[in-house]
PDB file of N, CA and C in Angstrom:
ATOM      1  N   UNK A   1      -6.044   5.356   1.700  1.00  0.00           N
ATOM      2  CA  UNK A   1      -5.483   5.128   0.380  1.00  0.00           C
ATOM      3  C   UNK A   1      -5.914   3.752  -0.095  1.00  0.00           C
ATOM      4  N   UNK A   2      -6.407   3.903  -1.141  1.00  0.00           N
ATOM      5  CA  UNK A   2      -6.660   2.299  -1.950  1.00  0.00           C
ATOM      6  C   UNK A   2      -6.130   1.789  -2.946  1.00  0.00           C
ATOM      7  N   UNK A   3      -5.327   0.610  -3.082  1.00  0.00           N
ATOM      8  CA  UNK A   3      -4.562   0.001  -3.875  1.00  0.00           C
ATOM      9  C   UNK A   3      -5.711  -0.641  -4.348  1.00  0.00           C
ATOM     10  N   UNK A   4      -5.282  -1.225  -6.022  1.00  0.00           N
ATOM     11  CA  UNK A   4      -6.665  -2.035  -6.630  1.00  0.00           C
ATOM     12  C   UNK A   4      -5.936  -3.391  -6.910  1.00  0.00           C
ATOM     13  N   UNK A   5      -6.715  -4.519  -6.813  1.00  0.00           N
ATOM     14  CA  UNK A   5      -6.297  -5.791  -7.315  1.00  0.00           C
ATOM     15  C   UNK A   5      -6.195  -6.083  -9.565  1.00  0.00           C
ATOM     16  N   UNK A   6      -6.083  -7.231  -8.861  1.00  0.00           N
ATOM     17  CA  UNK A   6      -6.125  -7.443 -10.337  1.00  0.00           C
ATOM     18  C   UNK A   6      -7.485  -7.613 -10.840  1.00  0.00           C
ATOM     19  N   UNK A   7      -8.647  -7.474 -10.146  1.00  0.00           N
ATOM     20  CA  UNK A   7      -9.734  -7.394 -10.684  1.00  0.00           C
ATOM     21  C   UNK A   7     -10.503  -6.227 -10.884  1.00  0.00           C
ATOM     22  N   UNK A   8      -9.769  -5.139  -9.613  1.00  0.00           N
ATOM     23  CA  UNK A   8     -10.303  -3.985 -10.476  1.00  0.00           C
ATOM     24  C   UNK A   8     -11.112  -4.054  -8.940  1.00  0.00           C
ATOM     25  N   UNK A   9     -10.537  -4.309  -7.894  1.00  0.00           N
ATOM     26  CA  UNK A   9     -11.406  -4.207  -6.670  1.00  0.00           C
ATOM     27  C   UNK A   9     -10.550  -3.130  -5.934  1.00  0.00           C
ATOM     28  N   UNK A  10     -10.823  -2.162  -4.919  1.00  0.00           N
ATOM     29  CA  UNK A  10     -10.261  -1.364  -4.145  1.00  0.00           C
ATOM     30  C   UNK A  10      -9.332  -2.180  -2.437  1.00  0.00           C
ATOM     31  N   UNK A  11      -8.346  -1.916  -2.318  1.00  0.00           N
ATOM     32  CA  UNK A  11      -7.954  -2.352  -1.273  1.00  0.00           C
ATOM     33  C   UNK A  11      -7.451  -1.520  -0.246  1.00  0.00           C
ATOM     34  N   UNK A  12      -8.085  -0.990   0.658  1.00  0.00           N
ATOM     35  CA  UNK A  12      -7.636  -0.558   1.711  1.00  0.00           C
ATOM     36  C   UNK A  12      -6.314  -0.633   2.352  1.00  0.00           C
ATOM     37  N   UNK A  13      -5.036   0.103   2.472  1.00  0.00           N
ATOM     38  CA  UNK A  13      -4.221   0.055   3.267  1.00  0.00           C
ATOM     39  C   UNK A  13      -3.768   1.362   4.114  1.00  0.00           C
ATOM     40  N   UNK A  14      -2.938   1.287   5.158  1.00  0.00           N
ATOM     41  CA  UNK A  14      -2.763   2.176   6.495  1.00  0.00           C
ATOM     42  C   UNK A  14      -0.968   1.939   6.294  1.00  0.00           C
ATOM     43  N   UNK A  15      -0.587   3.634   5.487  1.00  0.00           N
ATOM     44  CA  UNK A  15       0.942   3.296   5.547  1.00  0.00           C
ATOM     45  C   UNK A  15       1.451   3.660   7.230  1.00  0.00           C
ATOM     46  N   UNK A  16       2.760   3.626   7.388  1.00  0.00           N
ATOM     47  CA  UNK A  16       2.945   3.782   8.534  1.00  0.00           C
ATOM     48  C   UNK A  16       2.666   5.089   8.981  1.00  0.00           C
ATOM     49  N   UNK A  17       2.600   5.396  10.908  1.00  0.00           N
ATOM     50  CA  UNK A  17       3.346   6.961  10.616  1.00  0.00           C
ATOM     51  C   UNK A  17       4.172   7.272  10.684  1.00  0.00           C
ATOM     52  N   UNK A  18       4.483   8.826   9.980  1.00  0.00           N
ATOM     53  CA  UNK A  18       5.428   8.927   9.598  1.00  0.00           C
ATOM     54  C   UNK A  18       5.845  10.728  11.099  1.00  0.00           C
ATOM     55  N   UNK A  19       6.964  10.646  11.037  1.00  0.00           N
ATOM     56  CA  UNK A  19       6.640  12.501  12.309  1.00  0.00           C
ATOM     57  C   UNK A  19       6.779  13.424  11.334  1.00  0.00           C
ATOM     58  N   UNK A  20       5.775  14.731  12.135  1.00  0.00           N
ATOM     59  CA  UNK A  20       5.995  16.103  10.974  1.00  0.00           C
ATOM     60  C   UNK A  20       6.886  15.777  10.339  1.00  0.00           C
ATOM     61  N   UNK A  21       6.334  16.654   8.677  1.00  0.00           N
ATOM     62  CA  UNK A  21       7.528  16.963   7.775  1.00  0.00           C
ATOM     63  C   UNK A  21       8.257  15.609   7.585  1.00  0.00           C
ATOM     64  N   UNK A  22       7.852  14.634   7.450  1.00  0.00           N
ATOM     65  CA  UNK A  22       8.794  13.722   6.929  1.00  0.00           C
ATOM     66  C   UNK A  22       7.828  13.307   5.489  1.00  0.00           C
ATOM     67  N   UNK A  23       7.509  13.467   4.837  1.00  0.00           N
ATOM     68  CA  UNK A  23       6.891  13.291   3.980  1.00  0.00           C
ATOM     69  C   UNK A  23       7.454  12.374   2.679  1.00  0.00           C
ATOM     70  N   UNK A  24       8.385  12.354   2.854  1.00  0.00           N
ATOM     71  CA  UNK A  24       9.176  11.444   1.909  1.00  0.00           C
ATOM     72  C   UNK A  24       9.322  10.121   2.749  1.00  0.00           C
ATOM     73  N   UNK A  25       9.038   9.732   3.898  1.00  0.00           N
ATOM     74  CA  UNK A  25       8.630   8.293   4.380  1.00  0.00           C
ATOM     75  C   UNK A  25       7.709   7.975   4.209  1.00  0.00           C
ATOM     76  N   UNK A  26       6.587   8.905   4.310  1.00  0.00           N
ATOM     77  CA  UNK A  26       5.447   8.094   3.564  1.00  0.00           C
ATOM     78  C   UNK A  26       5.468   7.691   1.968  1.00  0.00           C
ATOM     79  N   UNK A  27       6.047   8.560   1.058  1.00  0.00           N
ATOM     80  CA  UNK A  27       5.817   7.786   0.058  1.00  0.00           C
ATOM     81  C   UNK A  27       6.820   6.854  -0.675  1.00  0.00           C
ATOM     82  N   UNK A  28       8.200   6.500   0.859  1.00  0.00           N
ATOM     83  CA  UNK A  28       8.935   5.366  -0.118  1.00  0.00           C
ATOM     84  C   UNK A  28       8.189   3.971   0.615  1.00  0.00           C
ATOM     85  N   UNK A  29       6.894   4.505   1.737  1.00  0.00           N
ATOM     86  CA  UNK A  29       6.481   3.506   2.294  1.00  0.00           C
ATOM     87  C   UNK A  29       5.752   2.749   1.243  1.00  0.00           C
ATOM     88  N   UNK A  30       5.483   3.505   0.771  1.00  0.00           N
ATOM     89  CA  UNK A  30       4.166   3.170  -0.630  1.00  0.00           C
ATOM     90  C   UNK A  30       4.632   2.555  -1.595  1.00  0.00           C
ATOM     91  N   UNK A  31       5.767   3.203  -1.665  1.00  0.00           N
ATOM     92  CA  UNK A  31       7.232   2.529  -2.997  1.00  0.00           C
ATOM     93  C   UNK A  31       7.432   1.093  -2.575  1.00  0.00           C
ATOM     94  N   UNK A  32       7.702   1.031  -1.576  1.00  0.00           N
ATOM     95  CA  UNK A  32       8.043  -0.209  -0.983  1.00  0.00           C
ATOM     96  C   UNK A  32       6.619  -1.291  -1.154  1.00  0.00           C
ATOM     97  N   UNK A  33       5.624  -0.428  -0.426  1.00  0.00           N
ATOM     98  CA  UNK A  33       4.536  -1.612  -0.699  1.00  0.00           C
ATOM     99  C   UNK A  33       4.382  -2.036  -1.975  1.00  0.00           C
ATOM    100  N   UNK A  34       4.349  -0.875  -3.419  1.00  0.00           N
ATOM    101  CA  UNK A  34       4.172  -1.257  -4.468  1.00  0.00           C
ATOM    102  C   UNK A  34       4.727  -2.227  -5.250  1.00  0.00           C
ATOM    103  N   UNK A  35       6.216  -1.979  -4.721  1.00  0.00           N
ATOM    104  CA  UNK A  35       7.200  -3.081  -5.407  1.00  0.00           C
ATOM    105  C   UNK A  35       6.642  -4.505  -4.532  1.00  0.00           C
ATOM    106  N   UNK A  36       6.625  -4.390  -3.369  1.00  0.00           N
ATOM    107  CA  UNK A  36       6.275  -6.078  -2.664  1.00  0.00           C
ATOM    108  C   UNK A  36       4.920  -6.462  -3.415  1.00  0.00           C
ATOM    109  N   UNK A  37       4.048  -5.975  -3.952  1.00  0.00           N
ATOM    110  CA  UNK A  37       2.766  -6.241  -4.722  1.00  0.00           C
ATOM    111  C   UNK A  37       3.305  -6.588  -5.813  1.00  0.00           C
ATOM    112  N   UNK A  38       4.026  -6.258  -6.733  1.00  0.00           N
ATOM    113  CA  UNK A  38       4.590  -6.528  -7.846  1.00  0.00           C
ATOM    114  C   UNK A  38       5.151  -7.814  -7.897  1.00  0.00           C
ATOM    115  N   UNK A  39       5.746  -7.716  -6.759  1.00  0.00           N
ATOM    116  CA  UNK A  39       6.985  -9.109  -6.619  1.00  0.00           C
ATOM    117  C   UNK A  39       6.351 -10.448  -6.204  1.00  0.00           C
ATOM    118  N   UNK A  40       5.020 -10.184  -5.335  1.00  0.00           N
ATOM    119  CA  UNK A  40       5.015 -11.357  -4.486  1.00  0.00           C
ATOM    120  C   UNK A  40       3.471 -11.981  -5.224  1.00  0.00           C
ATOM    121  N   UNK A  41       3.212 -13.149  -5.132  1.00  0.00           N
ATOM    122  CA  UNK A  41       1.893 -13.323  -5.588  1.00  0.00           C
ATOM    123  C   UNK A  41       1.737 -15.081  -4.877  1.00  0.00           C
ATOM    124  N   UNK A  42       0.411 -15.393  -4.157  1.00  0.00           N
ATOM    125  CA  UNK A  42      -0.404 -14.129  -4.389  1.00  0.00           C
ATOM    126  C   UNK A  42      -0.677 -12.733  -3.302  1.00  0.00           C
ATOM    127  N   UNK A  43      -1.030 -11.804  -3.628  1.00  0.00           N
ATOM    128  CA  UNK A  43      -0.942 -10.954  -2.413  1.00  0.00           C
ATOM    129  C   UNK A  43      -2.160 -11.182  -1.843  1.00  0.00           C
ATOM    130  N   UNK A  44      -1.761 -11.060  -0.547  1.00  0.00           N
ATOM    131  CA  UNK A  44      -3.194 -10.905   0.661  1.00  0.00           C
ATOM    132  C   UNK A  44      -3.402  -9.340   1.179  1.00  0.00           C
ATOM    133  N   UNK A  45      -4.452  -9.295   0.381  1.00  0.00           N
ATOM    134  CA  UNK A  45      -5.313  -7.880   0.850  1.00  0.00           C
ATOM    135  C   UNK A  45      -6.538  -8.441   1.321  1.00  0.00           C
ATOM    136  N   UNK A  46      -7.152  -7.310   2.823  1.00  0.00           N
ATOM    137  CA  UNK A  46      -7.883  -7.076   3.723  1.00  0.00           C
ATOM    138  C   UNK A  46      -8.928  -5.666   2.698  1.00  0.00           C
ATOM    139  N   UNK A  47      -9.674  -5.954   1.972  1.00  0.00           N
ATOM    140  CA  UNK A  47     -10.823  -5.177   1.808  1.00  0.00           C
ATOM    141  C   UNK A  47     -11.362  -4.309   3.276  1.00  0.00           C
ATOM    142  N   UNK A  48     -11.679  -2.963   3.237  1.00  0.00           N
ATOM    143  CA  UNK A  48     -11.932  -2.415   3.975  1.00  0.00           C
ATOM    144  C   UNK A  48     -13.323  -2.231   4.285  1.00  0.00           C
ATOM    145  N   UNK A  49     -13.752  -2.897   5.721  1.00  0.00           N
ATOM    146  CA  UNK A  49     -15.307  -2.934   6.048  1.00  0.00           C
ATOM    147  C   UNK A  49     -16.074  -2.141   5.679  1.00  0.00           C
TER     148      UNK A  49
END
């Protein structure tokens, strides 16, 4: 999955795992990351090799 910066660059991230069928942890994992991107600045993203 790739989150984009504010420049319009792709950022690689690895949500957690999550066990079968839980599928709604992965995406309040995402919720969660999104809001900490929102909130925090500046963010440190790892571009993916």
């Amino acid at each position: 999955m790739a989150l984009f910066d504010d420049k319009g660059v792709p950022h690689w991230i690895v949500l957690p795992q999550t066990p079968a069928g839980a599928g709604e942890g992965r995406a309040d994992a995402l919720l969660l990351y999104q809001v900490a991107l929102d909130e925090t600045e500046p963010v440190t993203l790892s571009p993916r090799p």
